[in-house]
C-alpha atoms as a PDB file:
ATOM      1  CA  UNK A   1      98.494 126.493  70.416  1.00  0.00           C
ATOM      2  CA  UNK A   2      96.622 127.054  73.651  1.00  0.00           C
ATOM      3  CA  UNK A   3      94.755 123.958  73.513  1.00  0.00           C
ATOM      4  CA  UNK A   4      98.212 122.127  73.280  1.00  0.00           C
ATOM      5  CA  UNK A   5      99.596 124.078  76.230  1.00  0.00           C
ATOM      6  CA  UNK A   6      96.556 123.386  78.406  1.00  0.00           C
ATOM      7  CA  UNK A   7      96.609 119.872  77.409  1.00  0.00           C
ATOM      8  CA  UNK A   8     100.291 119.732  78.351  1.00  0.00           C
ATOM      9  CA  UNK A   9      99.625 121.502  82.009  1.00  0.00           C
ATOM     10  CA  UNK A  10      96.869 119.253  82.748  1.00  0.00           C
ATOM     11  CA  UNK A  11      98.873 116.043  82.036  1.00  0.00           C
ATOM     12  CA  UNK A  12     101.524 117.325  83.872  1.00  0.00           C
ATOM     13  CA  UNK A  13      98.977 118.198  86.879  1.00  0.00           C
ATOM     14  CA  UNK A  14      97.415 114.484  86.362  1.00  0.00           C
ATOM     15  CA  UNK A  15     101.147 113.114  86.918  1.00  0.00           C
ATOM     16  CA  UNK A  16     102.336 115.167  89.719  1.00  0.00           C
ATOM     17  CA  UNK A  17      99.281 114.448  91.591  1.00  0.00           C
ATOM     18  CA  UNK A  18      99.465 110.780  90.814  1.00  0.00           C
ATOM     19  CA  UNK A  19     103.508 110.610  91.150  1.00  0.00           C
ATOM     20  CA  UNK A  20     103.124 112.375  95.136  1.00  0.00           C
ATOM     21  CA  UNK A  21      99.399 110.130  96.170  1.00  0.00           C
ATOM     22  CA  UNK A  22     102.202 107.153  95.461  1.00  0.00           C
ATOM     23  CA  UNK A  23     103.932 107.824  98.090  1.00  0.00           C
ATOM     24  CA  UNK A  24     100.810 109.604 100.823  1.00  0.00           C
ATOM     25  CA  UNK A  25     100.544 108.380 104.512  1.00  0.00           C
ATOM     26  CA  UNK A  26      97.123 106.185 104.806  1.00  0.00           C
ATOM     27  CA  UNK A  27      94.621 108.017 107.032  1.00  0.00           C
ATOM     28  CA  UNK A  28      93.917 106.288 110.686  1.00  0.00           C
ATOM     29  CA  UNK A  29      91.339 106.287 112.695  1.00  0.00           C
ATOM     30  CA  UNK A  30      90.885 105.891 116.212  1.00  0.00           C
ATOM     31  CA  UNK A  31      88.090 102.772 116.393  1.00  0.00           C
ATOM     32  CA  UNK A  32      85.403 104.410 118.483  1.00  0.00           C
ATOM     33  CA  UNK A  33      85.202 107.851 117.463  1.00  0.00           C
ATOM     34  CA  UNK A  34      86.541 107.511 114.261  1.00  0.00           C
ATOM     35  CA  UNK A  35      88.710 110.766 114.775  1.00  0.00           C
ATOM     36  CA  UNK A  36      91.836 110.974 112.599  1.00  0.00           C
ATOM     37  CA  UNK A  37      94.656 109.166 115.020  1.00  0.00           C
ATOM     38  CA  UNK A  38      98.237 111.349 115.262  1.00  0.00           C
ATOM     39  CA  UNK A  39     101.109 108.773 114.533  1.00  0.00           C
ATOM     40  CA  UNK A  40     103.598 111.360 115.575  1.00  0.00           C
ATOM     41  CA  UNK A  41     101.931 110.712 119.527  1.00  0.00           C
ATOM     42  CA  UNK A  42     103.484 106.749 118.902  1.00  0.00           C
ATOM     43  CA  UNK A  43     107.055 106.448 120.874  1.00  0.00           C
ATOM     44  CA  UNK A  44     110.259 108.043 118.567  1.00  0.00           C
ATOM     45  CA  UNK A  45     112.162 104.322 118.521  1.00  0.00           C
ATOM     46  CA  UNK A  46     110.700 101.708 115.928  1.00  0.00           C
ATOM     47  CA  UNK A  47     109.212 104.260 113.549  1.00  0.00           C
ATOM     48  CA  UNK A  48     112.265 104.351 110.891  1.00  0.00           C
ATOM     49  CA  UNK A  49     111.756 100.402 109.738  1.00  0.00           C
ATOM     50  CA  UNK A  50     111.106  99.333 106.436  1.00  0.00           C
ATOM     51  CA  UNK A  51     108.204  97.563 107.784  1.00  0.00           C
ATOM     52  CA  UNK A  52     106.433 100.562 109.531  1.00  0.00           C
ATOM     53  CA  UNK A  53     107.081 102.723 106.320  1.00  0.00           C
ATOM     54  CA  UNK A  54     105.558 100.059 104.229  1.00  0.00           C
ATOM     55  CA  UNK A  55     102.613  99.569 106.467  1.00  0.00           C
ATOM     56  CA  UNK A  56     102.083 103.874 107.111  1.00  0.00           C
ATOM     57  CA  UNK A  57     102.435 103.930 103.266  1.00  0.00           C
ATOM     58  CA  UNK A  58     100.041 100.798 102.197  1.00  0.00           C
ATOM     59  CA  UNK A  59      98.422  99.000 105.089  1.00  0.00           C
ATOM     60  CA  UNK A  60     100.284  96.445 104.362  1.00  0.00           C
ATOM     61  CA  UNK A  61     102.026  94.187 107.463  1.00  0.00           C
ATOM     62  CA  UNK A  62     105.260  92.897 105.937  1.00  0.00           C
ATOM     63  CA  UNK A  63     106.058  90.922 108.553  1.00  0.00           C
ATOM     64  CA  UNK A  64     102.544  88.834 108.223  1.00  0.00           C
ATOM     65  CA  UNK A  65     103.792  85.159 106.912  1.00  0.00           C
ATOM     66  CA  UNK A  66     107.448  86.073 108.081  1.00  0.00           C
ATOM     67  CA  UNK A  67     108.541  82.949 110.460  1.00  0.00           C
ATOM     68  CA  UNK A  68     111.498  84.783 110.967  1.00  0.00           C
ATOM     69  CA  UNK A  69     109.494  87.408 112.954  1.00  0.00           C
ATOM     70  CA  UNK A  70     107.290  85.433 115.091  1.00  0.00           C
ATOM     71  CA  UNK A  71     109.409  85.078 117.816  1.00  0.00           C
ATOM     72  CA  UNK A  72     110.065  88.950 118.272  1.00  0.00           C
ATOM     73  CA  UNK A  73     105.758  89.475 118.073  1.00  0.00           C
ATOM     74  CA  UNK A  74     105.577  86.751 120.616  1.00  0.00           C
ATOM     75  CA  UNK A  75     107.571  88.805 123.214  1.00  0.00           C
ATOM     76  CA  UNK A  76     105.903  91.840 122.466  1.00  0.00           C
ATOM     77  CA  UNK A  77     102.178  90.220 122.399  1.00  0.00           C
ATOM     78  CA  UNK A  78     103.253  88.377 125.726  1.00  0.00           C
ATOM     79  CA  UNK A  79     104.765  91.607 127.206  1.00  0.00           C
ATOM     80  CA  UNK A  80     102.064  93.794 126.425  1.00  0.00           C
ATOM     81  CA  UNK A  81      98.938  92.546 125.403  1.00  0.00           C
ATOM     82  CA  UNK A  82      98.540  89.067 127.247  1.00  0.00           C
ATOM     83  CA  UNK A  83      97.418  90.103 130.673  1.00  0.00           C
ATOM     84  CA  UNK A  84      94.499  91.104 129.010  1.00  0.00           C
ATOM     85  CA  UNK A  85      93.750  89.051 125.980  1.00  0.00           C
ATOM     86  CA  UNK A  86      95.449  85.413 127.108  1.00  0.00           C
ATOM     87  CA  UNK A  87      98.963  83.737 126.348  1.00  0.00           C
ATOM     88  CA  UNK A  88      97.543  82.368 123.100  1.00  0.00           C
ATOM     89  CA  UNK A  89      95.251  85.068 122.363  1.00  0.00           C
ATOM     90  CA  UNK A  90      92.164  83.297 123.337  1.00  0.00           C
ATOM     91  CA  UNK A  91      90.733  86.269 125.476  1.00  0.00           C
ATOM     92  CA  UNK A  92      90.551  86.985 129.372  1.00  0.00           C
ATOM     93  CA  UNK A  93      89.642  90.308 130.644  1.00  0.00           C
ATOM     94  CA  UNK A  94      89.595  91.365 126.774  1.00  0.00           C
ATOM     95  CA  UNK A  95      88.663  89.455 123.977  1.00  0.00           C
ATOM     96  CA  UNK A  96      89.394  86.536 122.249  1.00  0.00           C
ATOM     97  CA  UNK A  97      91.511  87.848 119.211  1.00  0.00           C
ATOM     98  CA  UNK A  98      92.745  84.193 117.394  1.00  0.00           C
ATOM     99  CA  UNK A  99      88.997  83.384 115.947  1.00  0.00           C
ATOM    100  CA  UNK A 100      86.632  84.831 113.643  1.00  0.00           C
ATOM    101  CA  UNK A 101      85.037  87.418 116.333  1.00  0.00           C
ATOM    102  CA  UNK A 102      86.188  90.672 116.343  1.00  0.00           C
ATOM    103  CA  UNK A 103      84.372  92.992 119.150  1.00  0.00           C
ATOM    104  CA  UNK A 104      85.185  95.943 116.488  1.00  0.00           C
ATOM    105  CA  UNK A 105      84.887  94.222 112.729  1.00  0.00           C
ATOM    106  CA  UNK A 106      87.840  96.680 111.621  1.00  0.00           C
ATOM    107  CA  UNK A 107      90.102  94.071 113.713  1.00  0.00           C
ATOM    108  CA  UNK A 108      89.670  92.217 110.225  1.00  0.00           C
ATOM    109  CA  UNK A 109      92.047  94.169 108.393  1.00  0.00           C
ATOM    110  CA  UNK A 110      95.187  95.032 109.800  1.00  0.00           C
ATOM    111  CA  UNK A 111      95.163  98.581 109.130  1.00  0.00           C
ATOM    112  CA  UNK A 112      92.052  98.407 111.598  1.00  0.00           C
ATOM    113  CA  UNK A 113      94.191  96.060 114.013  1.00  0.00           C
ATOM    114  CA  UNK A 114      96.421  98.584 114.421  1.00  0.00           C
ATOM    115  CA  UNK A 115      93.764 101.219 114.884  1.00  0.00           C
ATOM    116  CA  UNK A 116      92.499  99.474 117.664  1.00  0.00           C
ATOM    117  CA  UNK A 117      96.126  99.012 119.256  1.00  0.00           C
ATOM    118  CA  UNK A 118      97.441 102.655 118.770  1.00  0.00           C
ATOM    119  CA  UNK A 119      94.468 104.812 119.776  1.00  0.00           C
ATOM    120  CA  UNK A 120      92.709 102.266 121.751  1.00  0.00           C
ATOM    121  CA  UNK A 121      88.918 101.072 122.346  1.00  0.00           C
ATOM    122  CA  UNK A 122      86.456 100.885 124.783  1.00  0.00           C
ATOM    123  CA  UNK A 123      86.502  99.374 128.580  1.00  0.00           C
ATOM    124  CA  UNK A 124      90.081  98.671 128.988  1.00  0.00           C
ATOM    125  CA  UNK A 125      91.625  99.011 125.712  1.00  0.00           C
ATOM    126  CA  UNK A 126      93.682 102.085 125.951  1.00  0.00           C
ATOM    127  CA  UNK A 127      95.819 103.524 123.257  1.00  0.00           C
ATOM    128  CA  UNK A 128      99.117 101.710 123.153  1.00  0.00           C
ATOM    129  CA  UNK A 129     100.441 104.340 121.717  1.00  0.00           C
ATOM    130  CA  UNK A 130     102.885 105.476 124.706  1.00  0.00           C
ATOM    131  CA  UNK A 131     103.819 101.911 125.712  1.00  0.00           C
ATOM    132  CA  UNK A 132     104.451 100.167 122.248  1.00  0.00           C
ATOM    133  CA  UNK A 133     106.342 101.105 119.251  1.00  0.00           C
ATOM    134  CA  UNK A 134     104.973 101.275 115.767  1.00  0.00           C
ATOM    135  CA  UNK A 135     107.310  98.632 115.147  1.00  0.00           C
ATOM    136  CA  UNK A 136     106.104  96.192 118.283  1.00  0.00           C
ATOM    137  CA  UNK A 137     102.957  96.816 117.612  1.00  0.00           C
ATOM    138  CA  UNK A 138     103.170  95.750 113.850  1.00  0.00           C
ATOM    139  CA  UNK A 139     104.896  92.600 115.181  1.00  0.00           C
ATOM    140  CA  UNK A 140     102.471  92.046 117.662  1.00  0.00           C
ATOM    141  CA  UNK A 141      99.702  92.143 114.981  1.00  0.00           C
ATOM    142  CA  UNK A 142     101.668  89.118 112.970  1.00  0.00           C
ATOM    143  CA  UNK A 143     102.068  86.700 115.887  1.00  0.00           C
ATOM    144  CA  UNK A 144      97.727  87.639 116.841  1.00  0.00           C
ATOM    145  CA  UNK A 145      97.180  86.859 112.992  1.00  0.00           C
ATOM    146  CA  UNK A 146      99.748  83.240 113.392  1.00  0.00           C
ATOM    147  CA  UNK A 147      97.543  82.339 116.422  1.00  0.00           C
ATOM    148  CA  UNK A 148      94.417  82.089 114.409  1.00  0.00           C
ATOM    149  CA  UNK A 149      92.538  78.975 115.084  1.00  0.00           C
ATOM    150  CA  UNK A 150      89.466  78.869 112.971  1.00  0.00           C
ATOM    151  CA  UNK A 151      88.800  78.501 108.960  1.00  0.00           C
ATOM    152  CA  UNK A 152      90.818  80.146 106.889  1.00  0.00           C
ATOM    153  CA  UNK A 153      88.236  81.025 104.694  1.00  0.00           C
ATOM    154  CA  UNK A 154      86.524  82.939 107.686  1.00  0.00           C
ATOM    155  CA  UNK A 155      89.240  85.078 108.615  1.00  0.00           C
ATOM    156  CA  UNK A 156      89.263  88.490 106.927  1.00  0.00           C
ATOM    157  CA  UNK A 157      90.923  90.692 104.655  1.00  0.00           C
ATOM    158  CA  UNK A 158      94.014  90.083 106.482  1.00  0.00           C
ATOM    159  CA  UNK A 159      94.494  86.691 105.367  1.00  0.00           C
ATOM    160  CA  UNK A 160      95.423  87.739 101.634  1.00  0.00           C
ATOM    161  CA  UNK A 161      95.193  85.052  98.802  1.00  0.00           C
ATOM    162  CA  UNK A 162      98.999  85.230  98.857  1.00  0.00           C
ATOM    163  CA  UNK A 163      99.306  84.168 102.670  1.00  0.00           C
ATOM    164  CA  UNK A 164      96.734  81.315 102.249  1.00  0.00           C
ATOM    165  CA  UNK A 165      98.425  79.366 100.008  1.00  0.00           C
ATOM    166  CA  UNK A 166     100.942  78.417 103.307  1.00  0.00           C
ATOM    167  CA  UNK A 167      98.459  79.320 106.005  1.00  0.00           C
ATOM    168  CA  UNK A 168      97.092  76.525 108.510  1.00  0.00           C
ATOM    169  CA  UNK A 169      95.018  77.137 111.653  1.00  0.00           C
ATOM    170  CA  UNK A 170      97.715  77.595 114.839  1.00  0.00           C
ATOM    171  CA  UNK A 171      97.839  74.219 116.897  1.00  0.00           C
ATOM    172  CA  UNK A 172      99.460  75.201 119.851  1.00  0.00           C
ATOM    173  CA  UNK A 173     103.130  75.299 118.145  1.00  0.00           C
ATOM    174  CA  UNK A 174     106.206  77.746 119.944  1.00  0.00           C
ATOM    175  CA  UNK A 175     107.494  80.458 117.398  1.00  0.00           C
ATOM    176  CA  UNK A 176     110.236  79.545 115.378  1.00  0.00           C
ATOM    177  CA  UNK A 177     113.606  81.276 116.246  1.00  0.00           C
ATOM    178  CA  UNK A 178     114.901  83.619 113.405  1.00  0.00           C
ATOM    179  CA  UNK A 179     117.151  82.449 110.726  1.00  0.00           C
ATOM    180  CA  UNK A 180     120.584  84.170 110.185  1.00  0.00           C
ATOM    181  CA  UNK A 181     118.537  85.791 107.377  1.00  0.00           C
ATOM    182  CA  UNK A 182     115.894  87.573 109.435  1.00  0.00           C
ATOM    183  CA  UNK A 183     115.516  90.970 109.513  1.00  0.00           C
ATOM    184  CA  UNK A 184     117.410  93.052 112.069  1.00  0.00           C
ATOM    185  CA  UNK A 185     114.084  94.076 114.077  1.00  0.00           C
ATOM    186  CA  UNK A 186     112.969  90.929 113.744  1.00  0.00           C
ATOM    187  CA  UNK A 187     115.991  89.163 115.533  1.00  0.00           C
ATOM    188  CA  UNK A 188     115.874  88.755 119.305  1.00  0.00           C
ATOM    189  CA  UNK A 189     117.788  90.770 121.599  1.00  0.00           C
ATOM    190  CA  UNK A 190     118.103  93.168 118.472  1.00  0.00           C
END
């Protein structure tokens, strides 16, 4: 009888424990001192989208592949992150971020993308925490990853098997406007 209740108590620990990891916040990390980065320090607007939840939740950047969102990360890249790193991402005062270099490899991946953008990096690269929302910033991240120029095979974790089957090196085209089936952060002027 005691064997069957401890057998029953551990299963039950084994599914409660896997049932709440399901649903635990990824760990961040600030890319230069690898301290554990506070998401509650990013800006209160943009944090209750499907997309941030997915992406705090998985790593995963829905809107990655979306042409109806490319538009929306090419305001926010142009409005925030241009100055530094060049209309079309090829680099100015910062670096080049639409080729195969990455000045920190994390930049790969887009969990360490966003790393990079919230908490910041070296030189100039200060957290963007304070001037971008999650949301932005995740939009930002899509139109960097569209304006990739080199191989595809060369790109990095980012580029998932699923994306590659429609991905081709950017060519200097503007951002598609969003359909009338875009999502509502994704729409411009929304």
């Amino acid at each position: 009888m005691k064997k069957s209740v401890r057998a029953a108590l551990a299963a039950a620990l084994f599914c409660a424990t896997a049932v709440s990891g399901a649903h635990a916040q990824q760990t961040f990390n600030n890319a230069v001192t690898g301290e554990t980065l506070n998401l509650d320090d990013a800006m209160p607007e943009g944090r209750d989208t499907q997309a941030v939840k997915t992406f705090i939740e998985s790593g995963e950047n829905v809107y990655l592949g979306d042409k109806n969102c490319l538009a929306k990360g090419e305001q926010a890249f142009l409005a925030m992150c241009s100055g530094c790193h060049g209309q079309k991402a090829e680099g100015k005062l910062g670096p080049g971020l639409n080729d195969t270099h990455w000045t920190y490899p994390q930049g790969r991946t887009d969990k360490g993308l966003f790393e990079i953008i919230f908490g910041g990096a070296q030189g100039m690269m200060g957290p963007m925490h304070g001037a971008m929302t999650l949301d932005e910033m995740l939009l930002a991240m899509a139109w960097v990853r569209h304006l990739y120029k080199d191989d595809p095979a060369e790109a990095g974790e980012w580029l998932t098997a699923d994306l590659a089957k429609d991905f081709k090196p950017y060519k200097g085209e503007p951002a598609p406007q969003p359909g009338a089936d875009a999502p509502e952060s994704c729409k411009i002027g929304g």
